[in-house]
N, C-alpha and C. Protein backbone atom coordinates (compact mmCIF):
# COMPACT_ATOMS: atom_id res chain seq x y z
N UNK A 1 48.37 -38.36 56.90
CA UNK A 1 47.27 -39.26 57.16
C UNK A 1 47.72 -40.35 58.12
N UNK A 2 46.99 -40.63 59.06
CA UNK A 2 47.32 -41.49 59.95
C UNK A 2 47.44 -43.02 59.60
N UNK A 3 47.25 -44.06 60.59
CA UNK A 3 47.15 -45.31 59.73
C UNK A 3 45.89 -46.03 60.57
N UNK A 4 45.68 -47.04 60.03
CA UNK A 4 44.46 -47.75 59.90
C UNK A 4 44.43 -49.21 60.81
N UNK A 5 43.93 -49.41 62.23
CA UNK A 5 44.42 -50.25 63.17
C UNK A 5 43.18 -51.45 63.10
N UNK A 6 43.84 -52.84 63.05
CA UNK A 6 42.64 -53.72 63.31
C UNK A 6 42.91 -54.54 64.58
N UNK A 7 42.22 -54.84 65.02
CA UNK A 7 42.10 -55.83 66.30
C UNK A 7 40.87 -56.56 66.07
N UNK A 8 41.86 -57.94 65.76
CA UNK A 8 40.66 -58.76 65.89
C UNK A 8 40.26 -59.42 67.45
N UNK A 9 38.98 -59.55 68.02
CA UNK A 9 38.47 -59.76 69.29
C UNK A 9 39.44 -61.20 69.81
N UNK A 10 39.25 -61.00 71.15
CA UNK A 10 39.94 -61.69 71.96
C UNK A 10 39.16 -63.52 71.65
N UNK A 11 39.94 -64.34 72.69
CA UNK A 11 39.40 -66.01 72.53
C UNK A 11 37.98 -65.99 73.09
N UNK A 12 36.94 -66.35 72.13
CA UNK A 12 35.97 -67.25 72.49
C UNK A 12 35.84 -68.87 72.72
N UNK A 13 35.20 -69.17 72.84
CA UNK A 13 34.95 -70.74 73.27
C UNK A 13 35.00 -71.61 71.88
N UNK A 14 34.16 -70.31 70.83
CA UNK A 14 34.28 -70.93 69.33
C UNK A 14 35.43 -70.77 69.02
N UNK A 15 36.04 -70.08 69.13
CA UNK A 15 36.91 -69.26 68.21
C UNK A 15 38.57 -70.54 68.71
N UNK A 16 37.88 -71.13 70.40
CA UNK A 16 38.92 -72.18 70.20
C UNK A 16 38.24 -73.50 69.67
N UNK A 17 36.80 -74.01 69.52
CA UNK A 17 37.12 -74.50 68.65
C UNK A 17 37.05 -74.85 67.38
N UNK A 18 37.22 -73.56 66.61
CA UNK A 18 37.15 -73.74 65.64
C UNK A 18 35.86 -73.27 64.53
N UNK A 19 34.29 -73.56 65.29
CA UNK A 19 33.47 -73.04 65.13
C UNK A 19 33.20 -71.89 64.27
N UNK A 20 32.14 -71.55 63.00
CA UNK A 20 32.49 -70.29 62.19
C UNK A 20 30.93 -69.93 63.15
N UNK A 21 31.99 -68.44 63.57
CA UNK A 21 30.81 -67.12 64.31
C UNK A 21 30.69 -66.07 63.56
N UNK A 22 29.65 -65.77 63.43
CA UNK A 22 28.80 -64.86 62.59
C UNK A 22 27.89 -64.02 63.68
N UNK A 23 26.65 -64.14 63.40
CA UNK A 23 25.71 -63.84 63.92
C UNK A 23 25.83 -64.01 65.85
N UNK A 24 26.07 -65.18 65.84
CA UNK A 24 25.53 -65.42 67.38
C UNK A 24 26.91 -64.64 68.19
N UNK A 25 25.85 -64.49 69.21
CA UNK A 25 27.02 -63.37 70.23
C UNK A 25 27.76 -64.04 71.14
N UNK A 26 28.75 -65.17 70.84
CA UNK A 26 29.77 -65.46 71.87
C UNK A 26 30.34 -64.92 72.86
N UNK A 27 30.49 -64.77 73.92
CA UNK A 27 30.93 -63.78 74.99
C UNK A 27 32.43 -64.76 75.04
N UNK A 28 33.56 -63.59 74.98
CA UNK A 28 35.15 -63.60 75.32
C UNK A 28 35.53 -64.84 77.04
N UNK A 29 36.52 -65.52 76.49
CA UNK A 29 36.64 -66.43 77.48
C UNK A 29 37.46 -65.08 78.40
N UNK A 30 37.91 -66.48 79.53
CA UNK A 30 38.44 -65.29 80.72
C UNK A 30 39.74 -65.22 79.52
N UNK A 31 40.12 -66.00 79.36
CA UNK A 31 41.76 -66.11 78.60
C UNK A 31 41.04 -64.83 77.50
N UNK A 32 40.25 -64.66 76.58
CA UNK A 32 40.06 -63.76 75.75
C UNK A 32 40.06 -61.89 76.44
N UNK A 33 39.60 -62.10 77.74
CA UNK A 33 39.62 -61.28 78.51
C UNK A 33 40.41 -60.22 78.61
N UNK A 34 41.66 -61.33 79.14
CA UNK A 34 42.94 -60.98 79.71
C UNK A 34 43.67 -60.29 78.26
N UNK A 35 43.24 -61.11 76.84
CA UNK A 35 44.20 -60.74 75.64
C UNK A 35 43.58 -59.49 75.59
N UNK A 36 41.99 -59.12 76.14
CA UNK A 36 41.56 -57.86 75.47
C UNK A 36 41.96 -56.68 76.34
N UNK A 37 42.57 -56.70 77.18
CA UNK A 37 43.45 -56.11 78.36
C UNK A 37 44.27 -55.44 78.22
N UNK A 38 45.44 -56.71 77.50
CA UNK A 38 46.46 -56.55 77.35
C UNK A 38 46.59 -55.61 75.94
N UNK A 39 45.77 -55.35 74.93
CA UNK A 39 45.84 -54.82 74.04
C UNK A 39 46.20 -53.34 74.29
N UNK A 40 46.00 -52.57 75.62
CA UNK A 40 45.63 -51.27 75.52
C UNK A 40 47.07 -50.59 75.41
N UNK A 41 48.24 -50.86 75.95
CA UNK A 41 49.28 -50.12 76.05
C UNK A 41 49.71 -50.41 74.26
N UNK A 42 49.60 -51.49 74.01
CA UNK A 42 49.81 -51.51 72.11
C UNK A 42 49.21 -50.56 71.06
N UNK A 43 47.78 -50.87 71.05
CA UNK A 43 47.45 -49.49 71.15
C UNK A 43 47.62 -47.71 71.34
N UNK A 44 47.95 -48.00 72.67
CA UNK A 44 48.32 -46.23 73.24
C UNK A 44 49.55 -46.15 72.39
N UNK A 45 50.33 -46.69 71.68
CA UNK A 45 51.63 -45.95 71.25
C UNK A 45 51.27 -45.51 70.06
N UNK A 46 50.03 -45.17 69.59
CA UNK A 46 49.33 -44.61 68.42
C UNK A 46 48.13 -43.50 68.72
N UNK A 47 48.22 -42.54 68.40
CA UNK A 47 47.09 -41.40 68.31
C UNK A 47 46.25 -41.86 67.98
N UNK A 48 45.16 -42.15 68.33
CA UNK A 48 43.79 -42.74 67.92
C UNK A 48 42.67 -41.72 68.21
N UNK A 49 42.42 -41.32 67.11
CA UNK A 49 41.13 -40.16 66.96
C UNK A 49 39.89 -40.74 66.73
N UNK A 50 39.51 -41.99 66.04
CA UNK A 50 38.32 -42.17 65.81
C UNK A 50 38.34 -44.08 65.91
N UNK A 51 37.36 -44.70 66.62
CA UNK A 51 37.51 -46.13 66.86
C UNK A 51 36.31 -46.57 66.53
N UNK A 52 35.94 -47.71 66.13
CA UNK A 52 35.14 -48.41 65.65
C UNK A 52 35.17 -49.55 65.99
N UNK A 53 33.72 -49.97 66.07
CA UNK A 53 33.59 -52.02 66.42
C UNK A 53 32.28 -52.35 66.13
N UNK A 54 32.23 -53.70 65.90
CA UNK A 54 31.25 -54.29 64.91
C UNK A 54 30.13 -54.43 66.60
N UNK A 55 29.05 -54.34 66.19
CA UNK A 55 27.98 -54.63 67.36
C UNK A 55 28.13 -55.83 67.75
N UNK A 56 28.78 -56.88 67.51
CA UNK A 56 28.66 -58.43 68.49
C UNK A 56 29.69 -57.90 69.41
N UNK A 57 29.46 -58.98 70.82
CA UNK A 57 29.09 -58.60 72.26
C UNK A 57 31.31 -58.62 72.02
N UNK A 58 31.62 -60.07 71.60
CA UNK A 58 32.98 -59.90 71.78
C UNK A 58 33.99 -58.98 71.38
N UNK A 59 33.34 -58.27 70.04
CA UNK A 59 33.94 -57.38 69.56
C UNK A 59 34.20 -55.90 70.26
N UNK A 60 33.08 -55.64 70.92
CA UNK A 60 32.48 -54.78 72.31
C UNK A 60 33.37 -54.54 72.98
N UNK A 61 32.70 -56.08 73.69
CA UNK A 61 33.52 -56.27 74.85
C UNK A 61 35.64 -55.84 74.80
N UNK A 62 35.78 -56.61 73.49
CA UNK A 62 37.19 -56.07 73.75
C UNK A 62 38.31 -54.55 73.63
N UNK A 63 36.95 -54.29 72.64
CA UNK A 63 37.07 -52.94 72.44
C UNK A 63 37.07 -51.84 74.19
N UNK A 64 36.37 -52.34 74.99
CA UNK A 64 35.88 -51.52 76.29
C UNK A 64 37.39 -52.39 77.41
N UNK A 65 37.43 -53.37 76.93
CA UNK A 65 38.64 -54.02 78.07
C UNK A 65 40.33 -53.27 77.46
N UNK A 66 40.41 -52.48 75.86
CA UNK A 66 41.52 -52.21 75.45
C UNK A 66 41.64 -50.47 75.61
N UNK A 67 39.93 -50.00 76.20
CA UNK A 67 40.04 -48.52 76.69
C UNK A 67 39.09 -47.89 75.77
N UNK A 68 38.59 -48.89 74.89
CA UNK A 68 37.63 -47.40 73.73
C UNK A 68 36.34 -48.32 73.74
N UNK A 69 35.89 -48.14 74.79
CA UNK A 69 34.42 -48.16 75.31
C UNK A 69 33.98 -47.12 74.47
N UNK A 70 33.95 -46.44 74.19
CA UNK A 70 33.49 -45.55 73.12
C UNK A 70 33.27 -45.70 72.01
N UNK A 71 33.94 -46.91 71.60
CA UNK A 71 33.96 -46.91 69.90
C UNK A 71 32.80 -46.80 69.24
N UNK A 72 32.42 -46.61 68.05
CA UNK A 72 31.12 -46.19 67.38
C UNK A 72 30.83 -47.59 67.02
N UNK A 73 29.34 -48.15 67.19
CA UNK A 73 29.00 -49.24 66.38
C UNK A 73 28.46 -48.87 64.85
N UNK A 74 29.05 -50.52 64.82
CA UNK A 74 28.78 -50.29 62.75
C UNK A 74 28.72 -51.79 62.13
N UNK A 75 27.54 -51.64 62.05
CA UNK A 75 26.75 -53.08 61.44
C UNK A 75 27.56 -53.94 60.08
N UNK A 76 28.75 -52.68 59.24
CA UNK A 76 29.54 -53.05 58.58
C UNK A 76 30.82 -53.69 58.89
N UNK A 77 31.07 -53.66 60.00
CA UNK A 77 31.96 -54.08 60.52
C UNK A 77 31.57 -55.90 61.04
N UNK A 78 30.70 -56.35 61.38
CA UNK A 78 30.28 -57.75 61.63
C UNK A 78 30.99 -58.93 60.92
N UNK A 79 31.00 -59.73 61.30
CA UNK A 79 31.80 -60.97 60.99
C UNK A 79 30.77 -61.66 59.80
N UNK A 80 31.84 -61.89 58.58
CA UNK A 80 31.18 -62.83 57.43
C UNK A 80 29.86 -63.20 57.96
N UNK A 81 28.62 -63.08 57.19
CA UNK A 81 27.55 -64.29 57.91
C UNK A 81 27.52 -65.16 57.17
N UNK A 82 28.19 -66.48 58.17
CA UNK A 82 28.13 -67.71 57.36
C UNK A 82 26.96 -68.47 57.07
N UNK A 83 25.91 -68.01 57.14
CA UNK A 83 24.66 -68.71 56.62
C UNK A 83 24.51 -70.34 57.53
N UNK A 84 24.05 -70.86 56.63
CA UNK A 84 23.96 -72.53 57.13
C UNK A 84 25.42 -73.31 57.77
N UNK A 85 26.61 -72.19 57.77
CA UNK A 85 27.60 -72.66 58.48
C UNK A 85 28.06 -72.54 59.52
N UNK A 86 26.84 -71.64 60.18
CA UNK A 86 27.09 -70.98 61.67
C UNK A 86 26.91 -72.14 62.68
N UNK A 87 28.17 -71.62 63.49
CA UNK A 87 28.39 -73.22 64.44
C UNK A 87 28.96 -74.65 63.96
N UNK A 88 29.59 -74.05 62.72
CA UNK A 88 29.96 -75.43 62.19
C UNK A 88 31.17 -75.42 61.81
N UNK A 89 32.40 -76.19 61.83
CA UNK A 89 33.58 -76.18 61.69
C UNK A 89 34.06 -76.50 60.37
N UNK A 90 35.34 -76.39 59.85
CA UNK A 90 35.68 -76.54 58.78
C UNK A 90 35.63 -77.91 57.83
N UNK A 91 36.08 -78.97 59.65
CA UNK A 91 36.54 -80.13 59.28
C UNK A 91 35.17 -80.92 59.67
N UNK A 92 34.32 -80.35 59.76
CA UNK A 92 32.79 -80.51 59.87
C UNK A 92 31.82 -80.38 57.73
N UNK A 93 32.55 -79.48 57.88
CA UNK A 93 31.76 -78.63 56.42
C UNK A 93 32.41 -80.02 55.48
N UNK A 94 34.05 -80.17 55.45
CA UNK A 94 34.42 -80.90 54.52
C UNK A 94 34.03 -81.99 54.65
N UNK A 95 33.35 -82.76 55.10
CA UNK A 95 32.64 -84.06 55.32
C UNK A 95 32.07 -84.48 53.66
N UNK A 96 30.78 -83.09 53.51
CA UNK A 96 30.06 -83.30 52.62
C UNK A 96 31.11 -82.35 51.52
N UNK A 97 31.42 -81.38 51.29
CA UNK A 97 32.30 -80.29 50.69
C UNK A 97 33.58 -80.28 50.79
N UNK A 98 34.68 -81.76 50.53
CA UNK A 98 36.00 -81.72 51.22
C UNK A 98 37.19 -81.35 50.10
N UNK A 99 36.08 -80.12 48.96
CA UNK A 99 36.95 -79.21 48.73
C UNK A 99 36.99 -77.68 48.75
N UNK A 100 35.84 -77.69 49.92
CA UNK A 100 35.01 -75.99 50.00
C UNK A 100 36.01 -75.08 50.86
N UNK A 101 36.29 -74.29 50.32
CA UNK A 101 37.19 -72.80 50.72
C UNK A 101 36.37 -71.96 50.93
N UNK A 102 36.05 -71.32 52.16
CA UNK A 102 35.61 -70.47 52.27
C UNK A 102 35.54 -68.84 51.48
N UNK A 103 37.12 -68.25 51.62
CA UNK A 103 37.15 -67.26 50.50
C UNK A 103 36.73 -67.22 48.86
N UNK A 104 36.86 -68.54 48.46
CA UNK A 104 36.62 -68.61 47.28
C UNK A 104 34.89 -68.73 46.37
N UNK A 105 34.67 -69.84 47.77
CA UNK A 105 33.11 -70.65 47.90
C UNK A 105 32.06 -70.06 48.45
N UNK A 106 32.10 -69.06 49.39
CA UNK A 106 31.06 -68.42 50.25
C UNK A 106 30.69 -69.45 51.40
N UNK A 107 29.48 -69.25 51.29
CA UNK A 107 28.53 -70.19 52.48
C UNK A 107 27.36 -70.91 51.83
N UNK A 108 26.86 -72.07 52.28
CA UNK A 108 25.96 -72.70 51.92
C UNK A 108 24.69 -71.46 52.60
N UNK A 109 23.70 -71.52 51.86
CA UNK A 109 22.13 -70.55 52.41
C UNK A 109 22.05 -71.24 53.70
N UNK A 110 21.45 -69.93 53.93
CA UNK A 110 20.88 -70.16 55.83
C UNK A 110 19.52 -69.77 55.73
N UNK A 111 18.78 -69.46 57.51
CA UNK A 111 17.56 -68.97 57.39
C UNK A 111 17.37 -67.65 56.69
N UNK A 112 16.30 -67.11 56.35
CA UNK A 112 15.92 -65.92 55.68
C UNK A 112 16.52 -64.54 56.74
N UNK A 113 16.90 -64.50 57.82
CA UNK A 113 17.12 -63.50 58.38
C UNK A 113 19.08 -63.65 58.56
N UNK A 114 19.74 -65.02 58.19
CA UNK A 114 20.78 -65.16 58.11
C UNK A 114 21.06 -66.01 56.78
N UNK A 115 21.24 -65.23 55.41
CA UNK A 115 20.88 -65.86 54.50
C UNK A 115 22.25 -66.22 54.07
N UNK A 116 23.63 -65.76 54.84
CA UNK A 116 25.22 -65.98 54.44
C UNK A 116 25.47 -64.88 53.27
N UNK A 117 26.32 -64.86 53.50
CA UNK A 117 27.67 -63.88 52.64
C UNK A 117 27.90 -64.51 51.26
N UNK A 118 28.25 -63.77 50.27
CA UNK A 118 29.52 -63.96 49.26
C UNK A 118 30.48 -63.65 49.61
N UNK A 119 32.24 -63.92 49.18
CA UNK A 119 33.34 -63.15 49.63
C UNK A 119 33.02 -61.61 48.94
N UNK A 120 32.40 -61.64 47.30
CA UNK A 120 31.94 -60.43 47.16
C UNK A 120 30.98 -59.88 48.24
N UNK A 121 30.31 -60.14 48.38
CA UNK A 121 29.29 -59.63 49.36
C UNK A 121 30.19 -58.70 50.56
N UNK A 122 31.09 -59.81 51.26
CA UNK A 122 32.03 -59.27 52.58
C UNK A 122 32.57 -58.02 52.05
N UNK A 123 33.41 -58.60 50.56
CA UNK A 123 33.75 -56.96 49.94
C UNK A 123 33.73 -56.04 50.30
N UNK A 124 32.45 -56.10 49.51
CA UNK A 124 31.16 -54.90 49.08
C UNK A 124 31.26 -53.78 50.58
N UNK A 125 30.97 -54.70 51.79
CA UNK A 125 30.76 -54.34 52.84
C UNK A 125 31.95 -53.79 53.63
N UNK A 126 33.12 -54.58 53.25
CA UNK A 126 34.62 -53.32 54.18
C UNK A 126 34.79 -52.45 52.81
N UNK A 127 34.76 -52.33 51.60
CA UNK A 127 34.49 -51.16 50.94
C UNK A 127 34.02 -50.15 51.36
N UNK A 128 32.82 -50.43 52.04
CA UNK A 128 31.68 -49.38 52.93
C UNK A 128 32.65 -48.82 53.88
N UNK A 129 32.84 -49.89 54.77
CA UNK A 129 33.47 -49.46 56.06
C UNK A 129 35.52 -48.62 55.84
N UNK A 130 35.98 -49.10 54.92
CA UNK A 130 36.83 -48.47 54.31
C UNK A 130 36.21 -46.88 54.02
N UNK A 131 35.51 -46.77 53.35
CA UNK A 131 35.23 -45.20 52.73
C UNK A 131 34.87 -44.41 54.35
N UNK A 132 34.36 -44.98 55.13
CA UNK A 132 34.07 -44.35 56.32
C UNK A 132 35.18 -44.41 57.22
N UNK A 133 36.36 -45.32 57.12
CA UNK A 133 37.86 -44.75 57.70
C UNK A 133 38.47 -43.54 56.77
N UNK A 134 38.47 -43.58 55.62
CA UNK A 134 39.24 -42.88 54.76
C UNK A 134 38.82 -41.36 55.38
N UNK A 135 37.12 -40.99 55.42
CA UNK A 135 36.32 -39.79 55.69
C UNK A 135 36.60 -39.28 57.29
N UNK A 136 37.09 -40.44 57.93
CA UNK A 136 37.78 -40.01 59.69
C UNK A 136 39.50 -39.82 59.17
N UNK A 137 40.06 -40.92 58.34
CA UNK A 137 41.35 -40.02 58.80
C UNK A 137 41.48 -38.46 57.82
N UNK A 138 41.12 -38.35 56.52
CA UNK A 138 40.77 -37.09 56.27
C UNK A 138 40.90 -36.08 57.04
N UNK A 139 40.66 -36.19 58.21
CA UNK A 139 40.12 -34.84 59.26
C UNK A 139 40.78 -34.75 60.52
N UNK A 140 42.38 -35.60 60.46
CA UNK A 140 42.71 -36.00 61.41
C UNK A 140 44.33 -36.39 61.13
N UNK A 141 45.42 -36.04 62.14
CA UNK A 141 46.62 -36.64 61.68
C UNK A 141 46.87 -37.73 62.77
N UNK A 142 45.56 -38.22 63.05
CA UNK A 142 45.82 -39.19 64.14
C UNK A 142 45.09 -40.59 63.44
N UNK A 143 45.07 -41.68 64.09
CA UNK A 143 44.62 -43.24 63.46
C UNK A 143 43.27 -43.20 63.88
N UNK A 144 43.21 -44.39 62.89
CA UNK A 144 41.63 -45.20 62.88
C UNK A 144 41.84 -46.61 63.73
N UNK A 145 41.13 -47.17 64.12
CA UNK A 145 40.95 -48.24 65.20
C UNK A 145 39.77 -48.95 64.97
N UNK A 146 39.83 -50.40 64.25
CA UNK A 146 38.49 -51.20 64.26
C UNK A 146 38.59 -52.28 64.99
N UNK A 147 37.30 -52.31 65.57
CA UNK A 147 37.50 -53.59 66.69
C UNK A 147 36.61 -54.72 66.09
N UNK A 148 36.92 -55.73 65.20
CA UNK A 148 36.32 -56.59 64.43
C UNK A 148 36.25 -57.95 64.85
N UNK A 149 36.62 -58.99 63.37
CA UNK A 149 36.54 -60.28 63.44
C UNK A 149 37.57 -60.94 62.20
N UNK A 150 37.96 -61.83 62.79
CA UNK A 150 38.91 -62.54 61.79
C UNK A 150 38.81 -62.40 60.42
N UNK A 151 37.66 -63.07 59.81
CA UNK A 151 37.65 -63.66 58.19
C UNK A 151 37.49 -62.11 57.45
N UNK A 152 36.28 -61.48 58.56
CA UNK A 152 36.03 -59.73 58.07
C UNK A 152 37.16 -58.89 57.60
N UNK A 153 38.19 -58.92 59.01
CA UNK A 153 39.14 -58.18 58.51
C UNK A 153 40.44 -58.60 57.62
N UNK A 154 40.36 -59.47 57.22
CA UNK A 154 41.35 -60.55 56.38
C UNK A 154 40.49 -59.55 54.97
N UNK A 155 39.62 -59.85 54.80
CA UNK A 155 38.69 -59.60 53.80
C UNK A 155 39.04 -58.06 53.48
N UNK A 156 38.75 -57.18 54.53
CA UNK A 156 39.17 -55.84 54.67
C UNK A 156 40.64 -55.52 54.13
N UNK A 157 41.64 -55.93 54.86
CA UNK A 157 43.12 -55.90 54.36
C UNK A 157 43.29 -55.60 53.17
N UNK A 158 42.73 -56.91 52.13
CA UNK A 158 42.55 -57.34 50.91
C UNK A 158 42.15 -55.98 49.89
N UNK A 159 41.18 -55.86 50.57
CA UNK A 159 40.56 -55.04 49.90
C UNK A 159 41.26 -52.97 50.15
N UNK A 160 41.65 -53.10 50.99
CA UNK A 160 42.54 -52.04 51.60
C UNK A 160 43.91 -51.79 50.45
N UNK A 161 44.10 -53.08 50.00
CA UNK A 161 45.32 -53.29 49.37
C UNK A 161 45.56 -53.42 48.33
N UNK A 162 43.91 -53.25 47.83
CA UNK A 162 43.53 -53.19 46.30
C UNK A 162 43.45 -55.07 45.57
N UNK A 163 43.22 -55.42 46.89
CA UNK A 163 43.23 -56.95 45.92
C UNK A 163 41.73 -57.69 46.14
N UNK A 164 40.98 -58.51 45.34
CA UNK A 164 40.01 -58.98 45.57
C UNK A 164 39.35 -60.11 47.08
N UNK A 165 38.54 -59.90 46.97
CA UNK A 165 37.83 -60.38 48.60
C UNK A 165 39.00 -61.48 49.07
N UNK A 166 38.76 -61.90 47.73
CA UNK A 166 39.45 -63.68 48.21
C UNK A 166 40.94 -63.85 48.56
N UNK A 167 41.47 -62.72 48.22
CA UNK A 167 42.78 -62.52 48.62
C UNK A 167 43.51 -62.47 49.83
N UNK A 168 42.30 -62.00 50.95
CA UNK A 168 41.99 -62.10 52.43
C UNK A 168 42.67 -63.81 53.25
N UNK A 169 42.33 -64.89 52.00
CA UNK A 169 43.12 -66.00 52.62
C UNK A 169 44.29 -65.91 53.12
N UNK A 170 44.96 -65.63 52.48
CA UNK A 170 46.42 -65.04 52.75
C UNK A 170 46.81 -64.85 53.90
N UNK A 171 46.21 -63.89 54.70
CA UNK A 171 46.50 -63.13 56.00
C UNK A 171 45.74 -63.58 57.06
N UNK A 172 46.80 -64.85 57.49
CA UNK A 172 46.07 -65.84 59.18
C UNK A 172 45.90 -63.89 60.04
N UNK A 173 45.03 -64.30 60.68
CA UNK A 173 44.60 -63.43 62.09
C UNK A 173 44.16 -64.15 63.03
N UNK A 174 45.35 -63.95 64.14
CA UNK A 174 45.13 -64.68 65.38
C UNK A 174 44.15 -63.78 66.65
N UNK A 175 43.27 -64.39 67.61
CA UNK A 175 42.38 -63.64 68.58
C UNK A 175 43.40 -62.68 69.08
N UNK A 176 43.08 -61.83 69.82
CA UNK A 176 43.93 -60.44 70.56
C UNK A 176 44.75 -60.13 70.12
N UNK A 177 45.34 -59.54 68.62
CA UNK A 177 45.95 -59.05 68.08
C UNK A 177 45.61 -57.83 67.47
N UNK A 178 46.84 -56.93 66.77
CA UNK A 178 46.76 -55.61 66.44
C UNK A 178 47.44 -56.03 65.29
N UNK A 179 46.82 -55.33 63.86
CA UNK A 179 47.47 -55.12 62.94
C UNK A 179 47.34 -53.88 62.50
N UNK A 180 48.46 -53.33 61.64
CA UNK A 180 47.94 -51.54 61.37
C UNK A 180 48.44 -51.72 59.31
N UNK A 181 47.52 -51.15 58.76
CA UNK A 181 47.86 -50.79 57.70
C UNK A 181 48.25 -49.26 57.27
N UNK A 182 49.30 -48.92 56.61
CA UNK A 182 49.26 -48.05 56.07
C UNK A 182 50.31 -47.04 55.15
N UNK A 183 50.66 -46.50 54.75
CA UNK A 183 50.95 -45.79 53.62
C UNK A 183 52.40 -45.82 53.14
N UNK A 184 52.42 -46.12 52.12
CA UNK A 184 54.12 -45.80 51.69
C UNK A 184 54.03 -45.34 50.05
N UNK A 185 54.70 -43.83 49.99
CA UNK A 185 54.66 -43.13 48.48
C UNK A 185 53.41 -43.26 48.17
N UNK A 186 52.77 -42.96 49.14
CA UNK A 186 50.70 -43.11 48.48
C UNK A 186 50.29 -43.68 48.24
N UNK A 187 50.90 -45.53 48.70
CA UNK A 187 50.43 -45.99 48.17
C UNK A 187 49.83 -47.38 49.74
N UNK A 188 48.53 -47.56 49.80
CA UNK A 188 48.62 -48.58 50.79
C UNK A 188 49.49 -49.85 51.27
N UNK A 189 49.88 -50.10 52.19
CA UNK A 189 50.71 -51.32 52.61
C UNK A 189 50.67 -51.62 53.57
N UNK A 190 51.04 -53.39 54.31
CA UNK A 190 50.37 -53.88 55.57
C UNK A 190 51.79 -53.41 55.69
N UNK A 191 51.65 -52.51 57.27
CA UNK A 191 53.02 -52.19 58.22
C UNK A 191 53.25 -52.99 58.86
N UNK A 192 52.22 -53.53 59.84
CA UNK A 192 52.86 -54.81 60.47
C UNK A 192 51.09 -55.82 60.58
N UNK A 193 51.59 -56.83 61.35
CA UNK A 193 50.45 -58.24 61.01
C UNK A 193 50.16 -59.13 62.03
N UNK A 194 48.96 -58.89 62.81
CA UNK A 194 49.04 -60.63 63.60
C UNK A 194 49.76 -59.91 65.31
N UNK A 195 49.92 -58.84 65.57
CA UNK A 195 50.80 -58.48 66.68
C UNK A 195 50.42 -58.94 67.77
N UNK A 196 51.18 -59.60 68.97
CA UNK A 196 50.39 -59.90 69.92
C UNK A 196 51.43 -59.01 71.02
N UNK A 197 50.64 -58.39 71.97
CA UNK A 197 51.34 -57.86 73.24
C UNK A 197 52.66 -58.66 73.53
């Protein structure tokens, strides 16, 4: 069985500062650009049979600048929706909440069409997207490849690793990086973390 590749998307404008992105489609700075570029030879030193990326534009976008313009979209793959916290920073949130954790706390409610996440909720959702890597490498002695978002795939890891949503704190993920999970005596494990070209 192959192993299981994440890349979280290159620098946005939020993403330097700080800003929680969800929903809205940030487009990759030039600097995010260049990281989503540079990803492809990191990448190529892995058989990659089947790739994946969440439908926002940066996630896309870096996916097509690292060579897999192809990747399949998958609505499970999308970044936490932070509800009423979209566009809003941490050291913004703690003003009124200056002991709110995201993994632990969720999101304050948003509008009805962005109503925010639970960390269960995020779960629930790379659970999904987990069972649909497991069903590609199945059929394949080559890797899986998701082209995501920070808090998502923190969340994912977690849950990859058999530990609950919130466990995802743990594992900083920096923009244009590669992390790969995968197997030792059958049993899941992070191989490496955070990689940058």
């Amino acid at each position: 069985m192959g192993d299981l590749l994440l890349v979280r998307h290159g620098e946005t404008e939020w993403s330097l500062s700080g800003q929680h992105t969800s929903w809205s489609d940030i487009p990759l700075t030039d600097h995010g650009r260049d990281q989503a570029r540079s990803l492809a030879p990191l990448i190529g030193k892995y058989r990659v049979d089947a790739a994946f990326t969440s439908p926002r534009v940066r996630a896309r976008e870096t996916a097509e600048l690292a060579g897999f313009g192809h990747a399949r979209v998958d609505e499970d793959l999308a970044e936490w929706d932070y509800g009423a916290y979209e566009g809003v920073t941490t050291v913004e949130i703690h003003r009124s909440r200056p002991d709110w954790f995201l993994f632990t706390d969720g999101v304050a409610p948003g509008p009805p069409e962005h109503p925010g996440e639970s960390p269960e909720a995020v779960g629930a959702r790379a659970d999904r997207m987990l069972a649909k890597v497991d069903a590609a490498l199945a059929n394949t002695e080559g890797s899986v490849v998701l082209f995501a978002h920070g808090h998502y795939l923190r969340v994912l890891t977690a849950r990859r690793l058999g530990l609950p949503p919130s466990a995802g704190a743990h594992f900083q993920l920096s923009t244009g990086t590669v992390s790969r999970l995968s197997y030792e005596h059958g049993r899941p494990v992070l191989a490496t973390w955070n990689v940058r070209p």
